[in-house]
Protein backbone atom coordinates (compact mmCIF):
# COMPACT_ATOMS: atom_id res chain seq x y z
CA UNK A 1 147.96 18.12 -1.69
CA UNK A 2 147.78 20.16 1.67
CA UNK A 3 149.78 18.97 4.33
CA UNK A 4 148.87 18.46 8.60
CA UNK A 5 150.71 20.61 10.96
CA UNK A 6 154.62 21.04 10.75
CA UNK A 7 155.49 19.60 13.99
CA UNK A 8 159.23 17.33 14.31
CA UNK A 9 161.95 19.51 15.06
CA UNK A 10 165.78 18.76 14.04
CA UNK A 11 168.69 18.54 16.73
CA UNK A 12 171.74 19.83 16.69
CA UNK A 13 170.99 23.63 16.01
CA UNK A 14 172.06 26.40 18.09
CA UNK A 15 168.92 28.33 17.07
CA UNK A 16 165.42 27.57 15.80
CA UNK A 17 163.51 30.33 13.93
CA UNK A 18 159.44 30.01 13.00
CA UNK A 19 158.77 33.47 10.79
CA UNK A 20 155.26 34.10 10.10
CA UNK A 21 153.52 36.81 7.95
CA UNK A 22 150.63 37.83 9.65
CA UNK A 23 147.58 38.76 6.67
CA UNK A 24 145.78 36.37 6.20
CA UNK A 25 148.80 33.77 7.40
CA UNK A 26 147.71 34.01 11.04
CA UNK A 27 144.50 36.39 10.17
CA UNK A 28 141.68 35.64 8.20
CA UNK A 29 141.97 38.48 6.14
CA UNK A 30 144.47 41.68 5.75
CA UNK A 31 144.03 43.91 8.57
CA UNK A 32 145.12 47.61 7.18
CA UNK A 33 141.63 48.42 5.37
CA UNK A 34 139.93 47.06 8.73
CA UNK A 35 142.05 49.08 11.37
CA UNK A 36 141.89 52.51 9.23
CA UNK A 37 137.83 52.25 8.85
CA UNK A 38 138.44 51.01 12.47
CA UNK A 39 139.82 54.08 13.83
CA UNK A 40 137.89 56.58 11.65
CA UNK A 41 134.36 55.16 13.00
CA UNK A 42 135.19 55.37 16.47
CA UNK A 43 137.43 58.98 16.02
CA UNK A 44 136.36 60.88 13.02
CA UNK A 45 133.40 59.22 11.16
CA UNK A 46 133.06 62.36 8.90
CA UNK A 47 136.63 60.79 7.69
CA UNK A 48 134.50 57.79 5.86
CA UNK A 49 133.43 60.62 3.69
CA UNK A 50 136.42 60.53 2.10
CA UNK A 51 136.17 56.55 1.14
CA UNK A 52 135.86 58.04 -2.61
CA UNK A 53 139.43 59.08 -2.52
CA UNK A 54 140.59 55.82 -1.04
CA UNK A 55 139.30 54.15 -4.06
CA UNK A 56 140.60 56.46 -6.25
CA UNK A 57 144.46 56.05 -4.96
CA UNK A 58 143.98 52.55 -5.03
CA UNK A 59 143.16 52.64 -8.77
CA UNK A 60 146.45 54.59 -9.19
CA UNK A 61 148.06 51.80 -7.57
CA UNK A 62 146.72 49.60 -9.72
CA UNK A 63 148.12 51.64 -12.62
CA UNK A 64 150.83 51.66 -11.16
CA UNK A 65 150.45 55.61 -10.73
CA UNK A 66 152.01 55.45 -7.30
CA UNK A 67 153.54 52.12 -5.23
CA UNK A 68 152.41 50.42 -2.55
CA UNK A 69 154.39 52.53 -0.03
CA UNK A 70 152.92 55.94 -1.10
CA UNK A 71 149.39 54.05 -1.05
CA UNK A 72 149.68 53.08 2.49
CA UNK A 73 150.48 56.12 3.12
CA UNK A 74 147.55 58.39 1.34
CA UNK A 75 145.17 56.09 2.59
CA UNK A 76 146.46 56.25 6.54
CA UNK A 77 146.73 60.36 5.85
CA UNK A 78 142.39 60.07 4.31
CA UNK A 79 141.27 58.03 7.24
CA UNK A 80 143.43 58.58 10.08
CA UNK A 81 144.86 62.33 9.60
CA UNK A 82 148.18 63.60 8.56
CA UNK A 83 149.00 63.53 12.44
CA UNK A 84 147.62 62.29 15.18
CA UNK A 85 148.49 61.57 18.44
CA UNK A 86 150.19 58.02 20.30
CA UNK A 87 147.64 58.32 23.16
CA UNK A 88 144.77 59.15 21.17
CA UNK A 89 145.51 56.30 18.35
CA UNK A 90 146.43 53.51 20.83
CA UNK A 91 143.52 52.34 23.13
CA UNK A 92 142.13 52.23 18.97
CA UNK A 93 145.21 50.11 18.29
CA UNK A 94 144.14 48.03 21.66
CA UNK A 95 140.21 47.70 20.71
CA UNK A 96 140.98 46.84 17.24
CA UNK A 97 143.44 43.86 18.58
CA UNK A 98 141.20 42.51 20.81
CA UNK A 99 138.30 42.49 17.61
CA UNK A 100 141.07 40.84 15.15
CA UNK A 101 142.11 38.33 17.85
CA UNK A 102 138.30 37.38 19.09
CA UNK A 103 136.94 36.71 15.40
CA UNK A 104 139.80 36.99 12.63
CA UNK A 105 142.56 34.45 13.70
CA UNK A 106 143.21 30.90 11.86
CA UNK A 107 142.61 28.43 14.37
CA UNK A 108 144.87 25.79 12.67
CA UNK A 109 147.97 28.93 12.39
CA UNK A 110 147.22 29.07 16.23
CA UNK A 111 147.84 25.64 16.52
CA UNK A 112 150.87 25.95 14.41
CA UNK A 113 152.50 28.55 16.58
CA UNK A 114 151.28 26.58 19.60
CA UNK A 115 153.45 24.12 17.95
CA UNK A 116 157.06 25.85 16.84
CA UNK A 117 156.90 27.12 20.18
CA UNK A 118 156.71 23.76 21.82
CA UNK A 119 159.46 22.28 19.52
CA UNK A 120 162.00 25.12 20.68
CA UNK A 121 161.58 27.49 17.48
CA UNK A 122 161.50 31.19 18.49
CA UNK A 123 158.36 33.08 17.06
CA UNK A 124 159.27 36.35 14.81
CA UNK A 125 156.07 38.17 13.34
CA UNK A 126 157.43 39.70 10.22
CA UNK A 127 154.36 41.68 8.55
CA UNK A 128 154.18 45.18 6.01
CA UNK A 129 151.28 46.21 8.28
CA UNK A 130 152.25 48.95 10.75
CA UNK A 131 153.43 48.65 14.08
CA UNK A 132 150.96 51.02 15.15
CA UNK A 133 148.44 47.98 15.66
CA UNK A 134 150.74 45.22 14.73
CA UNK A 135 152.20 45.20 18.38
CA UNK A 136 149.19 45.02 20.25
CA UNK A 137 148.27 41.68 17.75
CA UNK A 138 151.47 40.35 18.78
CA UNK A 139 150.80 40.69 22.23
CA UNK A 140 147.54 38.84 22.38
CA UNK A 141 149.83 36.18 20.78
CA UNK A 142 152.58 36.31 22.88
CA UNK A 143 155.14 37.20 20.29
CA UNK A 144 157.70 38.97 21.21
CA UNK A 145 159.72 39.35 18.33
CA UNK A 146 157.67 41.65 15.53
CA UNK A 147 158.81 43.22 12.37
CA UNK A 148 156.31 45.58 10.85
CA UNK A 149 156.43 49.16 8.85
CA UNK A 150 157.23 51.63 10.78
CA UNK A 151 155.93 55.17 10.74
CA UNK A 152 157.60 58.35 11.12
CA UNK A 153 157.43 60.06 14.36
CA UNK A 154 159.20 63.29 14.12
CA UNK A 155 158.09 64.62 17.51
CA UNK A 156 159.14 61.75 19.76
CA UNK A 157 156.86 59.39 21.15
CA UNK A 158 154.15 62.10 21.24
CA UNK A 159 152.59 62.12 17.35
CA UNK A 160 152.82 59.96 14.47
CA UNK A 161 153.13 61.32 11.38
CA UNK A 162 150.97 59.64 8.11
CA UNK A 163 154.10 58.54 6.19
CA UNK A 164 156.36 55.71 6.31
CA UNK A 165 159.91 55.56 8.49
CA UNK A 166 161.94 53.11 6.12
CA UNK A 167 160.81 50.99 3.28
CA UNK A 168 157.44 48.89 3.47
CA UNK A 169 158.30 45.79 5.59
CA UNK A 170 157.04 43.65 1.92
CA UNK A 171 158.59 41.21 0.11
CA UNK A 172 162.65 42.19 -0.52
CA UNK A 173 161.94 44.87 1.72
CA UNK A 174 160.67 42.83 4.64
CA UNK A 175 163.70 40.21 3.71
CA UNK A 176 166.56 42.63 4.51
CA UNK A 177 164.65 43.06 8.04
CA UNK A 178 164.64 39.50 8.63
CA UNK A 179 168.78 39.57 7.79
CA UNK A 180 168.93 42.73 10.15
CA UNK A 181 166.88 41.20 13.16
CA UNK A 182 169.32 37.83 12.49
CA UNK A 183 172.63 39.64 12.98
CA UNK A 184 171.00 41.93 15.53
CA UNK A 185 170.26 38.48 17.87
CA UNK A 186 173.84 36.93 16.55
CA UNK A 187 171.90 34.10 14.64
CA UNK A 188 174.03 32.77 11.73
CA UNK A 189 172.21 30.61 8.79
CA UNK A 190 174.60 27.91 9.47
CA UNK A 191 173.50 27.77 13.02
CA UNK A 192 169.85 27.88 12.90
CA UNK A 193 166.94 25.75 11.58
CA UNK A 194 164.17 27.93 10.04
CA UNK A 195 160.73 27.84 9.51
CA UNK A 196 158.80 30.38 7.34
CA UNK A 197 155.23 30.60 6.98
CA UNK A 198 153.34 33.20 4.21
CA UNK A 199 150.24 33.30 2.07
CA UNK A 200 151.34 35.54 -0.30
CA UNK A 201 154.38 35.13 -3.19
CA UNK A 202 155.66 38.47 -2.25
CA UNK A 203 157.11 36.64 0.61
CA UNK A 204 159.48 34.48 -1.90
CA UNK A 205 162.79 35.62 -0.42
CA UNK A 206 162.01 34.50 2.82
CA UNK A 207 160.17 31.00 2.00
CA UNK A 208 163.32 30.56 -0.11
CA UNK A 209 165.58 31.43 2.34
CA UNK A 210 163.68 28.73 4.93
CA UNK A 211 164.75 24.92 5.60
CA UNK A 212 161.44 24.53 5.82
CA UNK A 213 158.90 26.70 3.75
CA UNK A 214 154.95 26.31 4.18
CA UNK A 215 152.47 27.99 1.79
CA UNK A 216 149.67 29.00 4.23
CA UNK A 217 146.11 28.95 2.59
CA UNK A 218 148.15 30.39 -0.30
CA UNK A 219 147.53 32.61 -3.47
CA UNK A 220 147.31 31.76 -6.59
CA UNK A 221 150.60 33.04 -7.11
CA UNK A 222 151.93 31.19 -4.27
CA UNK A 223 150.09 28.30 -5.06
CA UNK A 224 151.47 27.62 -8.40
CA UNK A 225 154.92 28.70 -7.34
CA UNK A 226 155.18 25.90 -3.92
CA UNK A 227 155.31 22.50 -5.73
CA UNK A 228 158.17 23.85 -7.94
CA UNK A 229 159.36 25.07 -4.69
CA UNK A 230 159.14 21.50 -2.91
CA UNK A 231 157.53 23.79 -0.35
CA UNK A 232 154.68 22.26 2.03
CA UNK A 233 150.90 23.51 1.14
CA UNK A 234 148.41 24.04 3.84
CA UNK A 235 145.12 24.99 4.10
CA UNK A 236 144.04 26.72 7.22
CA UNK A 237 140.40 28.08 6.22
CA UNK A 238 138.71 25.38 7.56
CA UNK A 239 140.24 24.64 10.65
């Protein structure tokens, strides 16, 4: 059965935590395919062109030809180029934000974060879609504290390069961040009351690693997985 908001907080913790995933936790839907053909319409349309190939590595991924980190990659190299610019890429990275926050948001994960804030939890966004657009998302939701793959930028702040600095924030991955982030801001597990929020049964480790764990409009993986769990079920589509 889905459950209402998570709202009562416990005393007696030095720190309260609320970790989201962002596609399609907070977001409607995943928002890599949608910033790519975002940027490529508005920079280089003669890039859609090459929407054949973007098919064809995701049927190696599917094969299992080539992981999900190497796909990412391909697909940002097809649509975006192999480098590009900060300057050029960002006011995309702004635009697209602004069309993500206006029409592709949960209202009920709104409400949610509304409400973790309001009960003293601090807000991290912990997401395998890039910080390249990922930030300016944040921003429009006032989070401050965002986890999110991170490309590699040989040149300095000047280009990004079309590969991947690090592992894909996903799943294990995205788990060791979370640890890192936690000793980075001296929060110990025996200090803090958690909260994690995911659609997605990637995200295991870290609904596992939660007091409190809540299955957000959830896959099927997910959703068979939570009641075994004991972990709260919520359905945000309608809301």
């Amino acid at each position: 059965m889905d459950e209402e908001l998570v709202t009562v907080a416990p005393a007696d913790y030095a720190h309260r935590v609320a970790m989201y995933d962002m596609d399609r936790t907070i977001t409607r839907a995943g928002t890599y395919s949608g910033f790519l053909i975002h940027v490529a319409r508005r920079r280089q349309q003669w890039r859609l062109l090459l929407l054949p190939l973007v098919a064809l590595a995701g049927l190696a991924y599917m094969l299992r030809l080539i992981d999900r980190s190497r796909l990412k990659a391909i697909n940002l190299r097809l649509l975006v180029g192999p480098r590009f610019r900060r300057d050029e890429i960002a006011p995309l990275a702004e635009s697209y934000a602004d069309k993500v926050v206006a029409r592709g948001l949960h209202a009920a994960a709104l409400e949610q974060l509304e409400a973790d804030r309001a009960a003293g939890y601090r807000v991290l966004l912990a997401t395998a879609s890039f910080h390249l657009y990922v930030d300016a998302i944040a921003r429009r939701l006032g989070i401050e504290d965002v986890l999110a793959t991170r490309l590699d930028e040989p040149d300095g702040a000047d280009h990004v390069h079309a590969r991947l600095s690090g592992d894909n924030c996903y799943g294990e991955a995205k788990f060791a961040r979370i640890g890192e982030w936690l000793a980075a801001n001296e929060i110990t597990r025996d200090a803090a009351h958690i909260r994690a929020y995911s659609d997605h049964v990637s995200d295991h480790p870290m609904l596992h690693f939660a007091d409190e764990a809540v299955a957000t409009t959830p896959s099927r993986g997910l959703r068979r997985l939570a009641p075994r769990m004991g972990w709260t079920v919520v359905d945000w589509r309608g809301k």
